[in-house]
C-alpha atoms as a PDB file:
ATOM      1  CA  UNK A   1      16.436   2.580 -46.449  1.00  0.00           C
ATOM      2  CA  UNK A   2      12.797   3.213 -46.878  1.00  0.00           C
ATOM      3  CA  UNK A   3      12.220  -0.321 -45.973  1.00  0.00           C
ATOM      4  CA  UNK A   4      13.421   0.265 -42.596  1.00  0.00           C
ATOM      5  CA  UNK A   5      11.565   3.712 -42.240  1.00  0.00           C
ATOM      6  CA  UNK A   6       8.133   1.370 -43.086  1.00  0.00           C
ATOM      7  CA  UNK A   7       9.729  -1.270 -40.637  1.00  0.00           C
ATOM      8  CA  UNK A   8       9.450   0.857 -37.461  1.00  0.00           C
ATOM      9  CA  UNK A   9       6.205   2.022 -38.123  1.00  0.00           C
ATOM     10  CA  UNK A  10       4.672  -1.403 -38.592  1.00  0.00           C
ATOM     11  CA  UNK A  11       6.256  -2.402 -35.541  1.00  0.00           C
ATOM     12  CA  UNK A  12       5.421   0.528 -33.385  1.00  0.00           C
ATOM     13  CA  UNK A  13       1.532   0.316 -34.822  1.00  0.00           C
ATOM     14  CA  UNK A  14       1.283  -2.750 -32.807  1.00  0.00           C
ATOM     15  CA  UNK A  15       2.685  -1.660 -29.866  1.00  0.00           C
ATOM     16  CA  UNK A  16      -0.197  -0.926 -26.849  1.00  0.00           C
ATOM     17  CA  UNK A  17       0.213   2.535 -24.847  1.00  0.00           C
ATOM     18  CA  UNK A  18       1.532   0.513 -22.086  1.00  0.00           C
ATOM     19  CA  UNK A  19       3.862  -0.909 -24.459  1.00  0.00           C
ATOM     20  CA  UNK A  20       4.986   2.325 -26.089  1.00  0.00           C
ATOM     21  CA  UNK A  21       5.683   3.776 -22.366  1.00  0.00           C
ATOM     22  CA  UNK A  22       8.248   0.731 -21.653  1.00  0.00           C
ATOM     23  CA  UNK A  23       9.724   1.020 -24.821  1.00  0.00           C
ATOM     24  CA  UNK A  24      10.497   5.058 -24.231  1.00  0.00           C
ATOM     25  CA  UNK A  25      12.216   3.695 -20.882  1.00  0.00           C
ATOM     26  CA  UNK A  26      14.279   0.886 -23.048  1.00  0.00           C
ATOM     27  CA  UNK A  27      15.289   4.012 -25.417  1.00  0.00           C
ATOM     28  CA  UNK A  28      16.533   5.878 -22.373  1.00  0.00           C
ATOM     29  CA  UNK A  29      18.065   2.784 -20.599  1.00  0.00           C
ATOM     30  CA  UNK A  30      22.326   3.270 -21.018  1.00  0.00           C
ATOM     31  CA  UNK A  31      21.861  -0.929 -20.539  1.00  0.00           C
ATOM     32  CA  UNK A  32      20.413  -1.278 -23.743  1.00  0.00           C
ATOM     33  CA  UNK A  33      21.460   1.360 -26.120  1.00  0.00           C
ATOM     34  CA  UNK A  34      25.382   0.970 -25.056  1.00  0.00           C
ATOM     35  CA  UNK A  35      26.230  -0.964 -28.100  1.00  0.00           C
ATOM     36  CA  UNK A  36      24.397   1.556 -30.540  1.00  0.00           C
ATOM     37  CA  UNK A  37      26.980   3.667 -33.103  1.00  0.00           C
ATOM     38  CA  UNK A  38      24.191   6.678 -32.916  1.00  0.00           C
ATOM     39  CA  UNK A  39      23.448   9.612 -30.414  1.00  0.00           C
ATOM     40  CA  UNK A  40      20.988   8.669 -28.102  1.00  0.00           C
ATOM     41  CA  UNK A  41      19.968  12.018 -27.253  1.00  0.00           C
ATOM     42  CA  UNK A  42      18.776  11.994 -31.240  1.00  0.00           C
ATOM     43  CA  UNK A  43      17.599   8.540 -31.111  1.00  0.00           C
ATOM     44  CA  UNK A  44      15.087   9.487 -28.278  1.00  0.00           C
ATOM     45  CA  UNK A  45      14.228  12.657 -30.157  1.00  0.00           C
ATOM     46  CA  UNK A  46      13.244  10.378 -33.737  1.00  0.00           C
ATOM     47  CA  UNK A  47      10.750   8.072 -31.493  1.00  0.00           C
ATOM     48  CA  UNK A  48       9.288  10.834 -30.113  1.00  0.00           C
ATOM     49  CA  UNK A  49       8.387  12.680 -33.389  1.00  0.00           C
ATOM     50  CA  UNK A  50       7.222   9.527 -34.729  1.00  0.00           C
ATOM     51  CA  UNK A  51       5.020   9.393 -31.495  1.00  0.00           C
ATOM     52  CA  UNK A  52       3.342  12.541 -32.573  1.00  0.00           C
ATOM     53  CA  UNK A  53       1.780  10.024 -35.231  1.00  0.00           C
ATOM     54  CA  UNK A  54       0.575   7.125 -33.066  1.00  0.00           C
ATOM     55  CA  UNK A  55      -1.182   4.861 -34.090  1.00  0.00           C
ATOM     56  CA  UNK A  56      -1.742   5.430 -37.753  1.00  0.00           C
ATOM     57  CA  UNK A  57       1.569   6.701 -38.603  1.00  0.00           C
ATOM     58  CA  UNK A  58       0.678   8.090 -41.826  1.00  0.00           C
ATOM     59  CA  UNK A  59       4.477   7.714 -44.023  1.00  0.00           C
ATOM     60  CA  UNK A  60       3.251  10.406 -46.355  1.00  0.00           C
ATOM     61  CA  UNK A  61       3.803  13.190 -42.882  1.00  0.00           C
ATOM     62  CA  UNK A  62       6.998  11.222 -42.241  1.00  0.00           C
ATOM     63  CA  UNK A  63       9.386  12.409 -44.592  1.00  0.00           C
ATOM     64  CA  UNK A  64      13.062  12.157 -43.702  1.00  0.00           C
ATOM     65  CA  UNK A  65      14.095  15.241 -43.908  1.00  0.00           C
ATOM     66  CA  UNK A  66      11.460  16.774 -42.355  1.00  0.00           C
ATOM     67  CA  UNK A  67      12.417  14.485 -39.111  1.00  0.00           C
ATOM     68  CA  UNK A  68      15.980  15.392 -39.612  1.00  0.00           C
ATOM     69  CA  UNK A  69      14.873  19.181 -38.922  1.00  0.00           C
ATOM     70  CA  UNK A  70      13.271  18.238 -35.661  1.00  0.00           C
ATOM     71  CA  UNK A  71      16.241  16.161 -34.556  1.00  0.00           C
ATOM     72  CA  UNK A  72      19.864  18.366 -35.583  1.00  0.00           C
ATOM     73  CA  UNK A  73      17.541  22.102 -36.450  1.00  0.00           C
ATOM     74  CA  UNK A  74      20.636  23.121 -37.032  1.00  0.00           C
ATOM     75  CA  UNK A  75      22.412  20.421 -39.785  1.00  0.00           C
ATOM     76  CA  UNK A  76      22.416  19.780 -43.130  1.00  0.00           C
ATOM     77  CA  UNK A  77      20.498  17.083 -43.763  1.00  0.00           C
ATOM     78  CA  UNK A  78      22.860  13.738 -43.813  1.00  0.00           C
ATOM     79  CA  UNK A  79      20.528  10.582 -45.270  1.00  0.00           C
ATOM     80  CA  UNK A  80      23.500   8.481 -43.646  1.00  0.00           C
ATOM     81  CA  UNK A  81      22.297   9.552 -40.039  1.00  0.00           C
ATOM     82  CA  UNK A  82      18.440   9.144 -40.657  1.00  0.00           C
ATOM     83  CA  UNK A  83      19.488   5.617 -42.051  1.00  0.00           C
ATOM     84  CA  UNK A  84      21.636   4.797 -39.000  1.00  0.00           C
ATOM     85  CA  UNK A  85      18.678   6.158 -36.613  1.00  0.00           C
ATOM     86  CA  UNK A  86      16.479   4.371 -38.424  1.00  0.00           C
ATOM     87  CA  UNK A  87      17.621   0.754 -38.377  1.00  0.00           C
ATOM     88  CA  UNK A  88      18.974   1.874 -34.257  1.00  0.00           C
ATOM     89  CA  UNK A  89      15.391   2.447 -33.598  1.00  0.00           C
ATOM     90  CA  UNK A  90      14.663  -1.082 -35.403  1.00  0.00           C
ATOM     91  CA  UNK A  91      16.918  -2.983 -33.347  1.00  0.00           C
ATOM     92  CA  UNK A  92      15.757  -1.296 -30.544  1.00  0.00           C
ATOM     93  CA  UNK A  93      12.466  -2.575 -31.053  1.00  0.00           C
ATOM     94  CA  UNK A  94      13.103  -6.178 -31.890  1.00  0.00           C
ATOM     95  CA  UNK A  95      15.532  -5.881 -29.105  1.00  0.00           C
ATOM     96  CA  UNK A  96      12.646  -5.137 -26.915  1.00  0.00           C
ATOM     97  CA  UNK A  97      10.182  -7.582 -27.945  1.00  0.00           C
ATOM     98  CA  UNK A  98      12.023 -10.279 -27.147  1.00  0.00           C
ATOM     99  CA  UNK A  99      12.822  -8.707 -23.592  1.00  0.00           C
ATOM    100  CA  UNK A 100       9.597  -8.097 -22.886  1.00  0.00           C
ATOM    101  CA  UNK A 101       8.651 -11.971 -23.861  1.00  0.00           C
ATOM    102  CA  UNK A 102      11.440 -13.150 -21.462  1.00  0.00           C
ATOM    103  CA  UNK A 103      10.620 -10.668 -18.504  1.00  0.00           C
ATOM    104  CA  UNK A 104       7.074 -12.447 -18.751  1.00  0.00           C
ATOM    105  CA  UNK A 105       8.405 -15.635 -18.781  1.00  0.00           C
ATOM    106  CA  UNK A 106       8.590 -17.040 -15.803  1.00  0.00           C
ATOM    107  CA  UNK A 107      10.623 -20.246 -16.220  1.00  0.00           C
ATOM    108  CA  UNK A 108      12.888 -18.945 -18.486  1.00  0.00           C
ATOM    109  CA  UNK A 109      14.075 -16.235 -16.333  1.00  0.00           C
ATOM    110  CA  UNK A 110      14.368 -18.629 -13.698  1.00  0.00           C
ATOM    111  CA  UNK A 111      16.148 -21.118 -15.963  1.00  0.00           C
ATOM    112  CA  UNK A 112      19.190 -18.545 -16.621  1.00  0.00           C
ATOM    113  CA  UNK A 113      19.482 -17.785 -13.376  1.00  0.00           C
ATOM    114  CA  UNK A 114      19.965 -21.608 -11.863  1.00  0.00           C
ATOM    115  CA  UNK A 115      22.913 -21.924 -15.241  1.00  0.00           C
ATOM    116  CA  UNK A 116      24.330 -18.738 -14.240  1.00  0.00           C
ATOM    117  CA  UNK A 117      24.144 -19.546 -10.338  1.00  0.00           C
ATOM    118  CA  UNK A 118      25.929 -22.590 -11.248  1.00  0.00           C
ATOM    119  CA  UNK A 119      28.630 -21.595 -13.357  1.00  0.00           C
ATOM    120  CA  UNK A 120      29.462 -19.070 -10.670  1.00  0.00           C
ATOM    121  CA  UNK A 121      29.145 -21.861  -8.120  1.00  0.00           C
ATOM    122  CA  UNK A 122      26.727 -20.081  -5.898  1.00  0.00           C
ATOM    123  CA  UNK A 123      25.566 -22.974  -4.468  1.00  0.00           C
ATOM    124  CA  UNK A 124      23.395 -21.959  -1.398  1.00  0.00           C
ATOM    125  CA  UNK A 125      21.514 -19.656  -3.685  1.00  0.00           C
ATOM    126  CA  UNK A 126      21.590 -22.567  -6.276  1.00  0.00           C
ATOM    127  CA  UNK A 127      19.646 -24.511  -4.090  1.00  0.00           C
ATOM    128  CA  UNK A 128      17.220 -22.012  -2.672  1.00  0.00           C
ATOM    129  CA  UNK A 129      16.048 -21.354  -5.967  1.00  0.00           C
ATOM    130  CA  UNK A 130      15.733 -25.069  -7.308  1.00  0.00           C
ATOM    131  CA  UNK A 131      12.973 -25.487  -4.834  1.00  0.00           C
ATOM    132  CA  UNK A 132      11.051 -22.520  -6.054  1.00  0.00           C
ATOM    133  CA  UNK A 133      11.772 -23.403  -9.817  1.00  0.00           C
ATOM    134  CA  UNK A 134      10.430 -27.069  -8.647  1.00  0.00           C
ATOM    135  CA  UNK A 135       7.320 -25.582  -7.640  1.00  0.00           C
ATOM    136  CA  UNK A 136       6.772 -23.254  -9.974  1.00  0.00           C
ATOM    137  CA  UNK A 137       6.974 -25.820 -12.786  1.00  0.00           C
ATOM    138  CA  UNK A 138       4.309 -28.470 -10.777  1.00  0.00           C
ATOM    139  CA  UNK A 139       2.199 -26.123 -10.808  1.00  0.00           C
ATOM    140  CA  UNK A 140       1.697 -25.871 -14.253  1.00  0.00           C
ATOM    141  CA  UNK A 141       1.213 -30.142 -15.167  1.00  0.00           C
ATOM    142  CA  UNK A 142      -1.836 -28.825 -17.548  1.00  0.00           C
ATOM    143  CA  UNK A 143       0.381 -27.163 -19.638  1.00  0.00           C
ATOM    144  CA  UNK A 144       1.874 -28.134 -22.877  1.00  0.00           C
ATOM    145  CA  UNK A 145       5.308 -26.584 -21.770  1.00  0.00           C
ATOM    146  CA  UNK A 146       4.998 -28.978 -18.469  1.00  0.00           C
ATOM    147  CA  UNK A 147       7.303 -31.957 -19.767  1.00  0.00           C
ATOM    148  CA  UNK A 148      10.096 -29.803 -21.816  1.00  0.00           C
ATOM    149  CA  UNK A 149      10.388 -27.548 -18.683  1.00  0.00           C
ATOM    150  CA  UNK A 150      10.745 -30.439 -16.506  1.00  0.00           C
ATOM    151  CA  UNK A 151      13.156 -32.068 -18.589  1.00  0.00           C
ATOM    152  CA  UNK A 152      15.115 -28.878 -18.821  1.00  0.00           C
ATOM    153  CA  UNK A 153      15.417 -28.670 -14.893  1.00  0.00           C
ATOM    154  CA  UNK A 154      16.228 -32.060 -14.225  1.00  0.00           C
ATOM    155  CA  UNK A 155      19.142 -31.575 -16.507  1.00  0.00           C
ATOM    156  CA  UNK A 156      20.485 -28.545 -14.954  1.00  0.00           C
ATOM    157  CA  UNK A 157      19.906 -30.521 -11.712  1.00  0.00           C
ATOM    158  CA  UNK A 158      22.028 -33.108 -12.892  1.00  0.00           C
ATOM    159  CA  UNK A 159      24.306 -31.335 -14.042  1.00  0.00           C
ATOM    160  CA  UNK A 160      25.166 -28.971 -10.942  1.00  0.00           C
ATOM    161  CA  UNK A 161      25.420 -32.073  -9.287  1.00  0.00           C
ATOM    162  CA  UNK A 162      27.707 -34.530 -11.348  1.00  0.00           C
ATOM    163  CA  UNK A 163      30.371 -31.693 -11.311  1.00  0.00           C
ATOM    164  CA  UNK A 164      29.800 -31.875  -7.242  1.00  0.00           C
ATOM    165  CA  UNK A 165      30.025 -35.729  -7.126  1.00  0.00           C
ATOM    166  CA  UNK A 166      26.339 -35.797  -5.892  1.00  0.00           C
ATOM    167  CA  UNK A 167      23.891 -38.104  -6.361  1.00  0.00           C
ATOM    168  CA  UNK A 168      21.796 -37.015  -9.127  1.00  0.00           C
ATOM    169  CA  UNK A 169      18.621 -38.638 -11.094  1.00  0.00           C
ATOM    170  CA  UNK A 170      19.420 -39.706 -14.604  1.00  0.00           C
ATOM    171  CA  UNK A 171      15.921 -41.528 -14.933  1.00  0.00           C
ATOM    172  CA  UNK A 172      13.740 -38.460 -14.303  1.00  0.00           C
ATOM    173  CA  UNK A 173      15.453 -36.762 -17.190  1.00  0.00           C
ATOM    174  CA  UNK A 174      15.368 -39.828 -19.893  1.00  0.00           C
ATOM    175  CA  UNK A 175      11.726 -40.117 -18.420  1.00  0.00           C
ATOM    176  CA  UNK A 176      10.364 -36.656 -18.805  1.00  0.00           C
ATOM    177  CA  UNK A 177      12.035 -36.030 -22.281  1.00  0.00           C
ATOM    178  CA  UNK A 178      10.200 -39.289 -23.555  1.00  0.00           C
ATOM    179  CA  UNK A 179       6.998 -37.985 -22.172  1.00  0.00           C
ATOM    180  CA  UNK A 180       7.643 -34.507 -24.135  1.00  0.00           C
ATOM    181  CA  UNK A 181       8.328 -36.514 -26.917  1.00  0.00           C
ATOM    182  CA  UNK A 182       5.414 -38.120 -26.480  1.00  0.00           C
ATOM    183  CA  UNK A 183       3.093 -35.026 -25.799  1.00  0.00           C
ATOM    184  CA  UNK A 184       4.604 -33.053 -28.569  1.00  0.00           C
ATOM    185  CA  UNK A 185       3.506 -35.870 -30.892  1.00  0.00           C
ATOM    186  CA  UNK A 186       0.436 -36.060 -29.862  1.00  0.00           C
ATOM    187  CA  UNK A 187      -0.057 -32.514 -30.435  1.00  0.00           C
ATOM    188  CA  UNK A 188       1.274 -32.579 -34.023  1.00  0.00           C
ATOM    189  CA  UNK A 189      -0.625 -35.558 -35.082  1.00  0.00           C
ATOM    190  CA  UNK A 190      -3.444 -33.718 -33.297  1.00  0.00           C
ATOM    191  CA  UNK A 191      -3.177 -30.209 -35.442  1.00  0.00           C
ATOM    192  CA  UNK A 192      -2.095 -32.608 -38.715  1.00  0.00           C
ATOM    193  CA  UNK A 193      -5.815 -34.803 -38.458  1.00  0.00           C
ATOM    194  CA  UNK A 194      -7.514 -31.354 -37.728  1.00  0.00           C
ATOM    195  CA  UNK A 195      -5.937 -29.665 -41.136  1.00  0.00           C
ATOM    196  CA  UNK A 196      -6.779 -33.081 -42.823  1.00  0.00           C
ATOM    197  CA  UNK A 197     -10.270 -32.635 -41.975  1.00  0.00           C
ATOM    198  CA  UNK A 198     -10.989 -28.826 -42.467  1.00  0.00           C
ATOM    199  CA  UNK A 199      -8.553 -27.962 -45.574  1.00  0.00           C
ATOM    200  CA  UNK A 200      -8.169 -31.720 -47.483  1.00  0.00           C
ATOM    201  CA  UNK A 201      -4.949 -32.095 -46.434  1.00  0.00           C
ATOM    202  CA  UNK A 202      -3.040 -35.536 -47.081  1.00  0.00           C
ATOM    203  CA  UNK A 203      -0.154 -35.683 -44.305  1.00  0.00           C
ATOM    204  CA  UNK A 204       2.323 -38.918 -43.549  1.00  0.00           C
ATOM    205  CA  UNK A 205       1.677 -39.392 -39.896  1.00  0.00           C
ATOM    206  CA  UNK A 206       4.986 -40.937 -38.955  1.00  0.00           C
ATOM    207  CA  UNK A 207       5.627 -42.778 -36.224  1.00  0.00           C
ATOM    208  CA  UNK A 208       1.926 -42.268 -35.113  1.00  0.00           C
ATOM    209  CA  UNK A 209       1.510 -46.246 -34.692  1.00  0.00           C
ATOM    210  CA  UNK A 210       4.748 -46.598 -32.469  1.00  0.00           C
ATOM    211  CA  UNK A 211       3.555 -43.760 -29.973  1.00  0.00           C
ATOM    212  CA  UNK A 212       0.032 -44.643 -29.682  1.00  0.00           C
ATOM    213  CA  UNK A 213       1.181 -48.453 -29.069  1.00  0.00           C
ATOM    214  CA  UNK A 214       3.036 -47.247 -26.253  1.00  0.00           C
ATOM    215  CA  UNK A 215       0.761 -45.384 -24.868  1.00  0.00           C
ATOM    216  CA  UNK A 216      -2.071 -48.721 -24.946  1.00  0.00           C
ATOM    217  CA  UNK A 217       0.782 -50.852 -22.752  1.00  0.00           C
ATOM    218  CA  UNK A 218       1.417 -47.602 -20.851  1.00  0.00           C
ATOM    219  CA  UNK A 219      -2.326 -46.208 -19.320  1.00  0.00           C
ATOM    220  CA  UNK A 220      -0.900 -44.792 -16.393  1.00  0.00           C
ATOM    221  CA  UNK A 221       0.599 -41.911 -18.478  1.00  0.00           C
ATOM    222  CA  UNK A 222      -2.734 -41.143 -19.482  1.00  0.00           C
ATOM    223  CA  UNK A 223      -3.615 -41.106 -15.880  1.00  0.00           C
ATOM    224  CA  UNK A 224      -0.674 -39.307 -14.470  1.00  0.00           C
ATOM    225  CA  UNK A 225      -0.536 -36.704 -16.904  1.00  0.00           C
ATOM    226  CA  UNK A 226      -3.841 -34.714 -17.620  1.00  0.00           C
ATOM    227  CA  UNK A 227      -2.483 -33.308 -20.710  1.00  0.00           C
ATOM    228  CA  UNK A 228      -1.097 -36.389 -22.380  1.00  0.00           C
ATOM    229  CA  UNK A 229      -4.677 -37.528 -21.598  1.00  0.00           C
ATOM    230  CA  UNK A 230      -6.017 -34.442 -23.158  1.00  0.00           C
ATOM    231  CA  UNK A 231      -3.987 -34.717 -26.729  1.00  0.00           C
ATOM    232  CA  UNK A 232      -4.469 -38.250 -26.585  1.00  0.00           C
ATOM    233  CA  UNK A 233      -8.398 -38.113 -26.854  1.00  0.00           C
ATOM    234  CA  UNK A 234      -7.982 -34.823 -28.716  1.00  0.00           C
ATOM    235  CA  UNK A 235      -6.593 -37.247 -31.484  1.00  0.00           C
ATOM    236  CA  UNK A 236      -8.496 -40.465 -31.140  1.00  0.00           C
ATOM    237  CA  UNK A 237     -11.608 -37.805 -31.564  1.00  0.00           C
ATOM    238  CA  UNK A 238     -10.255 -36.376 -34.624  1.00  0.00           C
ATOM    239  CA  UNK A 239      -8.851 -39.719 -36.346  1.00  0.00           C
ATOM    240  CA  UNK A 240     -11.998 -41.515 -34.698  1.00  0.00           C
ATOM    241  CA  UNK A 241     -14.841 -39.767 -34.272  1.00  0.00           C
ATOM    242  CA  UNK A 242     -16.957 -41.301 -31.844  1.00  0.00           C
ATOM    243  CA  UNK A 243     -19.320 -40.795 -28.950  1.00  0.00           C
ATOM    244  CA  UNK A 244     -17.050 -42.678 -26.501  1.00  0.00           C
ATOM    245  CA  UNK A 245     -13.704 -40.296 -26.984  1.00  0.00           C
ATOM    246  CA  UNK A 246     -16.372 -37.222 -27.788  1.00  0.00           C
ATOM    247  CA  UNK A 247     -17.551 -38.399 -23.860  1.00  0.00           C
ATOM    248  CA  UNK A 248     -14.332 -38.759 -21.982  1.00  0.00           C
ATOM    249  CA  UNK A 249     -12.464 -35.782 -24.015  1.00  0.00           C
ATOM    250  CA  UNK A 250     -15.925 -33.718 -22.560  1.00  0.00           C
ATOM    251  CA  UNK A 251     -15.130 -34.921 -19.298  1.00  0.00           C
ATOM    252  CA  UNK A 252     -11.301 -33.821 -19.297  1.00  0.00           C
ATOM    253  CA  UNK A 253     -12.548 -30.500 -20.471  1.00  0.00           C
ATOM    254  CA  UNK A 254     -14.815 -30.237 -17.801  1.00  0.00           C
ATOM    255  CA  UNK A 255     -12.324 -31.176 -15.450  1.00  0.00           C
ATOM    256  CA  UNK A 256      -9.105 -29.331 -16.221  1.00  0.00           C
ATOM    257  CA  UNK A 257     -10.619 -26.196 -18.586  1.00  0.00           C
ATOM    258  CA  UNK A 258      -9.920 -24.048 -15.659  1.00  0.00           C
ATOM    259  CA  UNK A 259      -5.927 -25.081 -15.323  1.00  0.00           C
ATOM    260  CA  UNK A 260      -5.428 -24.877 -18.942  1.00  0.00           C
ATOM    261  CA  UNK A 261      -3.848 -21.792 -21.152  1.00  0.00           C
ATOM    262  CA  UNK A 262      -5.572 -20.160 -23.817  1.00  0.00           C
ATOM    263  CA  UNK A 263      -4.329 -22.598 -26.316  1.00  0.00           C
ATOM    264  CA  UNK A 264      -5.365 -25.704 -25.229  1.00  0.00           C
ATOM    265  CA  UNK A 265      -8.658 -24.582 -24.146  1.00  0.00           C
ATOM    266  CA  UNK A 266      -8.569 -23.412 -28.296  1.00  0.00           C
ATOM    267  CA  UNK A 267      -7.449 -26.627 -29.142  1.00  0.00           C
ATOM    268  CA  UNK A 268     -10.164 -29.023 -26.878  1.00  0.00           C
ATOM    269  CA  UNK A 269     -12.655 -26.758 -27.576  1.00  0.00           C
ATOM    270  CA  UNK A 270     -12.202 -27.456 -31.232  1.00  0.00           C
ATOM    271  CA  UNK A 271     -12.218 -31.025 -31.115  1.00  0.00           C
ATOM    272  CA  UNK A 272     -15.309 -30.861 -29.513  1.00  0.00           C
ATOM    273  CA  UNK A 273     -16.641 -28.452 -31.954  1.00  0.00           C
ATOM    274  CA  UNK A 274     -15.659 -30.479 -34.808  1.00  0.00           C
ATOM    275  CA  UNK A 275     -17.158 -33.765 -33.854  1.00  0.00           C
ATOM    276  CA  UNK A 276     -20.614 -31.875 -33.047  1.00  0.00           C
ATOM    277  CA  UNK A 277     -20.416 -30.461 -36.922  1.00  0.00           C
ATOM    278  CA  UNK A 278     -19.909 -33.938 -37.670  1.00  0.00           C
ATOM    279  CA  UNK A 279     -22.283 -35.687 -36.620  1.00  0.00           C
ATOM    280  CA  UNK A 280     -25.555 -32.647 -36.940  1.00  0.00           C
ATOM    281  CA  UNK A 281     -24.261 -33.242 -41.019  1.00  0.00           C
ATOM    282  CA  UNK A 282     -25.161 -36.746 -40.025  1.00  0.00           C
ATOM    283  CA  UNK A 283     -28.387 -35.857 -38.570  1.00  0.00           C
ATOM    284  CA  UNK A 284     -28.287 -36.285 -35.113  1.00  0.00           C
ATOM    285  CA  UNK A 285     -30.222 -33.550 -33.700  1.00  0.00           C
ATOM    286  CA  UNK A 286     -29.114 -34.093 -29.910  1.00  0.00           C
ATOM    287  CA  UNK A 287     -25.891 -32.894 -31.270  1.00  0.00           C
ATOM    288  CA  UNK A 288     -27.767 -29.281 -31.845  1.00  0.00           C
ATOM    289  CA  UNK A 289     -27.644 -28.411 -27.908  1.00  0.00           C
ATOM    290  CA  UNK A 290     -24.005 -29.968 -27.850  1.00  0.00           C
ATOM    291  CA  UNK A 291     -23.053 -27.644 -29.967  1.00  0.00           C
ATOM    292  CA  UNK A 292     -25.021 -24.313 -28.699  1.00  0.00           C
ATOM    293  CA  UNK A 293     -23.498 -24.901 -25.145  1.00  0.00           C
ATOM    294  CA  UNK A 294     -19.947 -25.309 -26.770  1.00  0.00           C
ATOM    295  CA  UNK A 295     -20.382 -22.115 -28.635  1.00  0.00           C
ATOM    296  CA  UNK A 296     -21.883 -20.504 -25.258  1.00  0.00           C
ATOM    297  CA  UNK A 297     -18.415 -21.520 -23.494  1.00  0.00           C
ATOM    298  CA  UNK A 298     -16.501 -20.287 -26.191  1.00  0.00           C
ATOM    299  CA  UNK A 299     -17.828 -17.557 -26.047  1.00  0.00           C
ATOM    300  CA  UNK A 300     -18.029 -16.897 -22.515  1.00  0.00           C
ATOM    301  CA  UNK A 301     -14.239 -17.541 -22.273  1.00  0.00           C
ATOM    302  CA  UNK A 302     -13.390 -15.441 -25.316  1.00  0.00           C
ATOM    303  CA  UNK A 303     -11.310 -18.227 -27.157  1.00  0.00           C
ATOM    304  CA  UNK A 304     -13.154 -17.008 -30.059  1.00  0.00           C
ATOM    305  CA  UNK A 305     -10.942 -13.854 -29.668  1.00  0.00           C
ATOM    306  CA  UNK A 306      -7.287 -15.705 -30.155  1.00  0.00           C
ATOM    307  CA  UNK A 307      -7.827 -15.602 -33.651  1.00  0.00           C
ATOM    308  CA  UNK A 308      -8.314 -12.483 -36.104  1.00  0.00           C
ATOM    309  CA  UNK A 309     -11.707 -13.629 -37.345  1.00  0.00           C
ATOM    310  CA  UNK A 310     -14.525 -16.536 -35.526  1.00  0.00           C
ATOM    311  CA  UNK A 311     -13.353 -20.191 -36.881  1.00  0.00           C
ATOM    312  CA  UNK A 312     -16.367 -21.255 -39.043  1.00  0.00           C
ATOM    313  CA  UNK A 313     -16.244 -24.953 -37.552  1.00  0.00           C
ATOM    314  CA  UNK A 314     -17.265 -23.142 -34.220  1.00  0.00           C
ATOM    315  CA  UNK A 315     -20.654 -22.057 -34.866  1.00  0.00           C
ATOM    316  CA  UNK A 316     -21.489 -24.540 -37.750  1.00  0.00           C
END
C-alpha cells in the first residue's frame, strides 16, 4: 500500500493552489464521496495533514502511523483504514481530474446535456439548446476538434429527429465525418513526416496517396476549411520542402494564428521552423531573418512554454 501513499502525493504535487482549494470542496461534496466505504469526516482530516506538506510532500514526515494519530487520536493504529483512506483519497483525485477536464469543456458538457434532454424527451429545451451548441461549435472552424464535434451534433440531431419522424440531414453527418477523417489524417501524416525528419524515423504512411488525391479533385475543402488548409500545407512542407508551401503555409499562419489553440499554433509554427533550419544548412542566408522573426513570435506567444524544455529545431 505504499504505492498508493506515493500515488497521492505525486498527484497532489501537481495540483495548483486553486486546484487544491476545489479539490477540498470535492472532498466535502456528499455528491462525490457517496459511494466511498470510508468516513469522510477522516478522509477530510488525511488531506488536510498531507496539506501541511504542500508542495514537496516529503514521504520520509509522512509516516502512516503518525497520520493515523492525527486522524482517530484515540485508536489503535489499523493499517487496513490508512490503506482504505489512502486509495479513497486516490480515487478522489482521479475522480476529480477528469471533472475538472469536463467542467472546462465546453462541448462536452453541452453534448450530455442535448442526449440526456433527448432521452427524457424535453424537446423545447432540446431545441433551445441545439442552437446554442450550433453556435458554439462554428465558432471554433480553426480548431482541430471542429469536424468530430460537428459530426457528433449532427448525429444527435438526427437522431432526436428520426425517432420524431422529422426531417433530418443524413449528408451533413457522412460529410463532416469524412472531413474529420480527412483532417485527422492529415494531422498524423503531419506529426509522422515531422518524427521522420527530427528522430530518423521510417513510418508506412498508409493511405496517404488516397487522401491527398482527394483532396487535388476536391480544392474547395482546402478553401472552406482553414484547418484542412492548414495540415494540408503543414504536410506538403514537411514531405516537400519548398518555398511555394513555406509561402502559402506563412500566409495561413498569418491569417488564422489568432483563431487557433495552443497546439496548432505549436504545430505551424514548427513547420515553419523546420523548413528555415533546412534550408540556412543549405546556405541560404535570407532564411537567417525568417527564422529570427519565427523565434521572436514564438516567443512572444509563449508556445515555447507547452513543452518542458525549448525544442532545439526552434532556435537552430
Amino acid at each position: 500500500m505504499h504505492n498508493k501513499k506515493i500515488s497521492i502525493l505525486e498527484i497532489l504535487k501537481t495540483f495548483s493552489k486553486n486546484e487544491l482549494k476545489e479539490f477540498e470542496k470535492f472532498i466535502k461534496s456528499p455528491y462525490f464521496i457517496k459511494n466511498l466505504k470510508v468516513s469522510p469526516n477522516a478522509l477530510f482530516k488525511l488531506y488536510k495533514e498531507l496539506l501541511k506538506y504542500y508542495p514537496h510532500f516529503d514521504e520520509n514526515k509522512l509516516n502512516k502511523r503518525n497520520l493515523f494519530e492525527k486522524i482517530y487520536p484515540e485508536s489503535v493504529y489499523k493499517d487496513e483504514i490508512m490503506r482504505n483512506l489512502i486509495s479513497a483519497l486516490v480515487r478522489l483525485a482521479e475522480d476529480y481530474m477528469s471533472y475538472s477536464l469536463f467542467k472546462n469543456d465546453e462541448f462536452e458538457r453541452k453534448k450530455y446535456l442535448l442526449l440526456n434532454l433527448n432521452k427524457h424527451k424535453l424537446d423545447k429545451l432540446f431545441e433551445r439548446h441545439e442552437k446554442n451548441v450550433s453556435g458554439l461549435i462554428e465558432q471554433n472552424k480553426t480548431n482541430t476538434d471542429y469536424f468530430i464535434n460537428k459530426h457528433i451534433f449532427q448525429t444527435i440531431i438526427n437522431d432526436f429527429c428520426k425517432v420524431r419522424r422529422k426531417p433530418y440531414d443524413m449528408q451533413v453527418e457522412v460529410n463532416t465525418f469524412f472531413c474529420y477523417y480527412l483532417a485527422k489524417s492529415l494531422e498524423l501524416y503531419r506529426n509522422m513526416a515531422i518524427d521522420e525528419y527530427n528522430q530518423n524515423e521510417n513510418f508506412d504512411f498508409i493511405f496517404l496517396d488516397n487522401v491527398m488525391s482527394h483532396l487535388k479533385d476536391n480544392s474547395e475543402l482546402l478553401n472552406s476549411y482553414p484547418m484542412l488548409s492548414i495540415l494540408y500545407y503543414e504536410l506538403m512542407l514537411v514531405l516537400y520542402p519548398e518555398e511555394t508551401y513555406y509561402q502559402k503555409l506563412k500566409k495561413l499562419k498569418d491569417t488564422y494564428v489568432e483563431t487557433l489553440d495552443i497546439l496548432s499554433q505549436y504545430s505551424i509554427y514548427v513547420c515553419l521552423s523546420n523548413f528555415c533550419v533546412k534550408m540556412k544548412n543549405e546556405g541560404k542566408k535570407e532564411y537567417y531573418m525568417e527564422s529570427f522573426d519565427l523565434n521572436e513570435e514564438i516567443l512572444n506567444r509563449n508556445i515555447h512554454r507547452l513543452t518542458p524544455y525549448i525544442p532545439l529545431y526552434f532556435f537552430l
